[in-house]
Protein backbone atom coordinates (compact mmCIF):
# COMPACT_ATOMS: atom_id res chain seq x y z
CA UNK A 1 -2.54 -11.28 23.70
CA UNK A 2 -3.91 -13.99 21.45
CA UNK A 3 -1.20 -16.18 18.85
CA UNK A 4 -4.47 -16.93 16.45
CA UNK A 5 -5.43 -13.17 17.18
CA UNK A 6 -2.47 -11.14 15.88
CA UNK A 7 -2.46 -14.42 13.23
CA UNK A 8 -5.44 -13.07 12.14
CA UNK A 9 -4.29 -9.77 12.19
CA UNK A 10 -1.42 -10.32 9.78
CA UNK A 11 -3.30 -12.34 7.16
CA UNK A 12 -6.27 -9.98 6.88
CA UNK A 13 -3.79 -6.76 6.37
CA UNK A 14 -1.75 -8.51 4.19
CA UNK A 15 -4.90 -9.07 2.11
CA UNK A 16 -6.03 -5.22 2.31
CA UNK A 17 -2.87 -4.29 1.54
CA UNK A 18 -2.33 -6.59 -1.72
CA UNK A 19 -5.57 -4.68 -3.26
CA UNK A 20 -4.30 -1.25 -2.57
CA UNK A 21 -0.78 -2.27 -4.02
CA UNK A 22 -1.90 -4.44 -7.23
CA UNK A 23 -4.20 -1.42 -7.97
CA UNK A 24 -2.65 0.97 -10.31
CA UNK A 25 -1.49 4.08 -9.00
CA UNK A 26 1.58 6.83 -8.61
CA UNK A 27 3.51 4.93 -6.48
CA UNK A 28 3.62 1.59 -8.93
CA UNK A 29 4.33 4.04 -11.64
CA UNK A 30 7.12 5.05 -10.04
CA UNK A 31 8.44 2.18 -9.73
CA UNK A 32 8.14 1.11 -13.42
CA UNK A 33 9.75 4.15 -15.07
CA UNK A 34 12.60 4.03 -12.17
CA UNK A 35 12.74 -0.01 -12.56
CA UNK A 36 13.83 0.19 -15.93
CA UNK A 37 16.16 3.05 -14.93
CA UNK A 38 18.13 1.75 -11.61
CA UNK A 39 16.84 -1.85 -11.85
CA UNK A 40 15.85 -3.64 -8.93
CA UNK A 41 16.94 -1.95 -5.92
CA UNK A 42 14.72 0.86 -6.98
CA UNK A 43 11.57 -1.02 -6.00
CA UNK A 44 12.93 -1.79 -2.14
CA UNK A 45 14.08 1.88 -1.81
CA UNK A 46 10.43 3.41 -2.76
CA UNK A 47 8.80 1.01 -0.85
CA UNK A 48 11.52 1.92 2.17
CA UNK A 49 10.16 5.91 1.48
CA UNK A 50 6.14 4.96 1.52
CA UNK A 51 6.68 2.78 4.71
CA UNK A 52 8.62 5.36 6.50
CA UNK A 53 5.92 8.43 6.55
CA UNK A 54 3.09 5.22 7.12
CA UNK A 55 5.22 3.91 10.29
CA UNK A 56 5.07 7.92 11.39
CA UNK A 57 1.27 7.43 10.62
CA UNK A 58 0.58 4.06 11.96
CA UNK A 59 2.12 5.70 15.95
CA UNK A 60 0.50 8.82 15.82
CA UNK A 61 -3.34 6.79 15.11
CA UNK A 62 -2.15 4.35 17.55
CA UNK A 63 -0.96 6.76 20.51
CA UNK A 64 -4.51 8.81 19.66
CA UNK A 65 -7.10 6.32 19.75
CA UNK A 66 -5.21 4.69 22.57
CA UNK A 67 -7.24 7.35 24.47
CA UNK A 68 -10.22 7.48 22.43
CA UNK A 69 -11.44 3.73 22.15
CA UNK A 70 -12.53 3.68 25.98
CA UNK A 71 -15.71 5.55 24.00
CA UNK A 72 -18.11 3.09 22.66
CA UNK A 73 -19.63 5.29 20.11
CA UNK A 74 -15.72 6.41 19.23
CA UNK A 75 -15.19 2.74 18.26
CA UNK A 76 -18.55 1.42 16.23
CA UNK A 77 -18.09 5.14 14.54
CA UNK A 78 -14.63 3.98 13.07
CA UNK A 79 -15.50 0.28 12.22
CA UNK A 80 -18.91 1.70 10.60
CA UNK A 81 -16.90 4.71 8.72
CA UNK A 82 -14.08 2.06 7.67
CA UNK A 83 -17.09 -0.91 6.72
CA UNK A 84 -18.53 1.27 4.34
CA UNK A 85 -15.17 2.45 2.49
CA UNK A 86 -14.11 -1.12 2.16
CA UNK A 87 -17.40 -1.94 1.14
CA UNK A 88 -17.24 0.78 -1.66
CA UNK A 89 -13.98 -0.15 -2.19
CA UNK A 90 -14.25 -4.06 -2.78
CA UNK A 91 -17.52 -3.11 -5.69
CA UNK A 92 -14.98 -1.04 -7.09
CA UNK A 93 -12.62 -3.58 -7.49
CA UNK A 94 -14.56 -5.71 -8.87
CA UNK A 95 -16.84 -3.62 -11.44
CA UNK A 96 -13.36 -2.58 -12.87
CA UNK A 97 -11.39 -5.92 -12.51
CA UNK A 98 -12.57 -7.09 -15.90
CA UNK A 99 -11.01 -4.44 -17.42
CA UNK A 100 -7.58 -3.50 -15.65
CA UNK A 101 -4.49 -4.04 -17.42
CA UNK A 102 -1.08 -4.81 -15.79
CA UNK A 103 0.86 -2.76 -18.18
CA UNK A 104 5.12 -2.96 -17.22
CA UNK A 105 5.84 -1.31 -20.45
CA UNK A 106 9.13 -2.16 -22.70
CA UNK A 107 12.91 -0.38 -21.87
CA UNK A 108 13.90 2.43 -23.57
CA UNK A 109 16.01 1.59 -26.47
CA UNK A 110 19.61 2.17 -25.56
CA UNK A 111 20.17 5.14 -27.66
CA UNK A 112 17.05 6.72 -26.78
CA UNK A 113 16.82 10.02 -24.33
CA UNK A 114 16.19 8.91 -21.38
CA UNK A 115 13.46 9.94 -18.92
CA UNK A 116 13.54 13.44 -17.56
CA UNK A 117 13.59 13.04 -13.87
CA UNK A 118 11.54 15.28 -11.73
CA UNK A 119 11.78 17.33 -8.59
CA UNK A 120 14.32 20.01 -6.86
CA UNK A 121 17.52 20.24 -6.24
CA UNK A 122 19.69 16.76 -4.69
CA UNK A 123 16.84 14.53 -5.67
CA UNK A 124 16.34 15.75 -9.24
CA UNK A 125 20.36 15.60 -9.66
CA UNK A 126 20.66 12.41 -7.47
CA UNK A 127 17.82 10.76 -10.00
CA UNK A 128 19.77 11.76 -13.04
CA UNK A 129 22.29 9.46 -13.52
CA UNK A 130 21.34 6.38 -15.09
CA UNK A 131 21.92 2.50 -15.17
CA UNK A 132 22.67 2.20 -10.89
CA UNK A 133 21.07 3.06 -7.92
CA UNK A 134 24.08 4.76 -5.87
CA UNK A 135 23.68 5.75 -2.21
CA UNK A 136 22.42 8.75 -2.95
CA UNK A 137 20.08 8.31 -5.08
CA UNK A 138 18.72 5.45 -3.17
CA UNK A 139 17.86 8.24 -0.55
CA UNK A 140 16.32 10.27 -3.34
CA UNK A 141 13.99 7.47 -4.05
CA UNK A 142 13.00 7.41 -0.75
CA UNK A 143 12.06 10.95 -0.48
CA UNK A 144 10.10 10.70 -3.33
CA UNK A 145 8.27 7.11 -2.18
CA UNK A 146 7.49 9.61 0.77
CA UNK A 147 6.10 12.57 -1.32
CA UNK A 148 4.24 10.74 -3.75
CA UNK A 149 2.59 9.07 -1.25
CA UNK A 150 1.47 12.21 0.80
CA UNK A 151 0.61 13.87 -2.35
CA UNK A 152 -2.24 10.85 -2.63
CA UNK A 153 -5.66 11.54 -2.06
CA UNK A 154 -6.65 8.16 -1.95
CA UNK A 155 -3.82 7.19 0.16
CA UNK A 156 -4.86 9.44 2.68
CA UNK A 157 -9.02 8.64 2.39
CA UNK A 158 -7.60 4.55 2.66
CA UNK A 159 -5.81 5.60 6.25
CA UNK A 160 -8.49 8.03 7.76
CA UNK A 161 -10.80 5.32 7.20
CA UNK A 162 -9.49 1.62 6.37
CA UNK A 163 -6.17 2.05 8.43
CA UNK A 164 -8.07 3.80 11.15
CA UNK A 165 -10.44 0.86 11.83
CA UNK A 166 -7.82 -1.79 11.57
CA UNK A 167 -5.38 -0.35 13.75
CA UNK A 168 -8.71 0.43 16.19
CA UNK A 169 -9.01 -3.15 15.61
CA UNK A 170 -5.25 -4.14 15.76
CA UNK A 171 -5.35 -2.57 19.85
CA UNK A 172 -7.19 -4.78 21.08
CA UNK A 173 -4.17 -7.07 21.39
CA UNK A 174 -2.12 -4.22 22.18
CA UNK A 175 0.90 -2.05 20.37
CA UNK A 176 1.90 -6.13 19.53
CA UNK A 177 -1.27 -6.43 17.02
CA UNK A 178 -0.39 -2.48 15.88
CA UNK A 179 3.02 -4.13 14.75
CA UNK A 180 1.67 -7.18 13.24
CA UNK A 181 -0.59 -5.13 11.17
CA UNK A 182 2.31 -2.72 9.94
CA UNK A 183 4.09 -4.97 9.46
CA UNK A 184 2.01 -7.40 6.83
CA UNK A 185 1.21 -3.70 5.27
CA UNK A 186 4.60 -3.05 4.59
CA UNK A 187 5.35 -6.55 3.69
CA UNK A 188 2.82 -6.37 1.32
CA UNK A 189 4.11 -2.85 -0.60
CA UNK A 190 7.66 -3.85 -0.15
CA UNK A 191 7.10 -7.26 -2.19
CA UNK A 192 5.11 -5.56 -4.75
CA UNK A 193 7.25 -2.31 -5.48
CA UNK A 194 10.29 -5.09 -5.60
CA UNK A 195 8.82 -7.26 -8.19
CA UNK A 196 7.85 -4.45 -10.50
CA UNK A 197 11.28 -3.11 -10.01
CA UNK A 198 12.37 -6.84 -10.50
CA UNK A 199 10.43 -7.63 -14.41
CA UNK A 200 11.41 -4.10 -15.51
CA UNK A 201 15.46 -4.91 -14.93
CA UNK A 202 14.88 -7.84 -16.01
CA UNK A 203 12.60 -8.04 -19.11
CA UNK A 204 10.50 -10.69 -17.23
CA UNK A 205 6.96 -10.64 -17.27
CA UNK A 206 4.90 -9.99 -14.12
CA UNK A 207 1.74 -12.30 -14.55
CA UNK A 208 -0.76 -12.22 -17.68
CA UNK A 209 -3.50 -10.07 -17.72
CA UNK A 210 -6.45 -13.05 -16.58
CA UNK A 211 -4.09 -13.86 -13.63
CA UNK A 212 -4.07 -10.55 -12.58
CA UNK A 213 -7.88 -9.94 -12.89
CA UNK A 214 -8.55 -13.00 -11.05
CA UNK A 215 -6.66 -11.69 -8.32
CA UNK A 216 -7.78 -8.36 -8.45
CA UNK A 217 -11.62 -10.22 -8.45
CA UNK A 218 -10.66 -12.34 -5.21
CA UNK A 219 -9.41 -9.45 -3.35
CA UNK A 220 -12.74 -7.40 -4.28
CA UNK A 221 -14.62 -10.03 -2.31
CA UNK A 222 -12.33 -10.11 0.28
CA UNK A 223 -12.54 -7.08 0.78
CA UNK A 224 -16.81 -7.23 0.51
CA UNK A 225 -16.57 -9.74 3.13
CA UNK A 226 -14.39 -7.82 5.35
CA UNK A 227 -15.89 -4.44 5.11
CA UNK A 228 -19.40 -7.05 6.35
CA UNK A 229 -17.75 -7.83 9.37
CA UNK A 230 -16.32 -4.38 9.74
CA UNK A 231 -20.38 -3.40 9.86
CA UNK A 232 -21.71 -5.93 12.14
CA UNK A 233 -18.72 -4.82 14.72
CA UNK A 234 -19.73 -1.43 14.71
CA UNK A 235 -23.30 -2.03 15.06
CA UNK A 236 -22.23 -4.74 17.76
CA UNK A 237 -21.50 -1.25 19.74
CA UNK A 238 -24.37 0.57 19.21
CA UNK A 239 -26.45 -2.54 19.89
């Protein structure tokens, strides 16, 4: 087990991670309409929800390829598969960066109806009460970090390809680099979902809309340069 190795590890999934979380989707919008509803606890206890069913994810990939990387063609299969998503993935970023908006939105006037919560029974209820996150409904935000994440496509294509490699990758120094590598991912979504939860309690802004780009640009190549290597490794098997 290498120190500059699981090093390595951390920074590079923290990266990943930062694209997948700055980049619009259900989960951040769930944590803007319930920011400006529970304030800023609301963004931890989503996050807690998407990192639980991921952790469950994370040790059933690990425990399975476990058995399966012993096969060369097992392992350059994966790091080709996952190359070419990020690949796709990075030229996405950036032929849409130019355009992307970080939109937080305003809070409801005081007098105004507020938002009509969804889902069944003890998490609609538990989701209805407004202006503080109680115990309860801090479990019901959970359940539904977990459910709008399963209910994600692209969640799902990111971890039967990106996730896959990396935690192919992340073996190699053992369940210790599996850790390191959840545990920059989660870092990564817990930080985000908290700040968003964060400017919407407190009217503050997030960062303006050419910060964001930029960043959304550098993690494009990032992710360009990563999905390269991710390439070269597989073919590094075949060859």
């Amino acid at each position: 087990m290498s120190v500059g190795a699981l090093a390595a590890i951390f920074a590079t999934s923290f990266l990943v991670s930062l694209t997948g979380a700055l980049s619009p989707g259900p989960l951040t919008t769930l944590a803007v309409r319930e920011g400006v509803r529970r304030g800023y606890w609301a963004g931890p206890a989503l996050a807690l929800g998407h990192g639980v069913i991921e952790l469950a994810l994370v040790v059933a990939l690990a425990l399975g390829l476990n058995r399966l990387l012993d096969e060369r063609w097992v392992t350059a299969t994966i790091a080709l598969v996952g190359g070419t998503f990020l690949l796709w993935l990075g030229g996405q970023v950036i032929r849409t960066a130019p355009r992307q908006e970080l939109v937080i939105g305003e809070k409801p006037a005081e007098d105004g109806p507020p938002p009509r919560p969804r889902g069944r029974g003890w998490v609609r209820s538990a989701l209805a009460e407004e202006g503080r996150l109680t115990p309860v409904g801090a479990a019901a935000l959970a359940v539904s970090g977990v459910a709008v994440s399963a209910a994600n496509p692209f969640w799902l294509l990111w971890w039967a390809t990106v996730g896959t490699a990396y935690i192919a990758t992340s073996l190699e120094q053992g369940m210790a680099g599996v850790g390191v590598f959840f545990g920059a991912h989660f870092l990564t979504d817990l930080g985000w979902l908290s700040v968003i939860a964060f400017a919407l309690a407190t009217g503050r802004r997030v960062m303006s809309r050419w910060v964001y780009r930029g960043v959304l640009m550098a993690c494009g190549l990032f992710l360009l340069a990563l999905g390269g290597w991710f390439l070269a490794s597989g073919l590094g098997y075949i060859f």
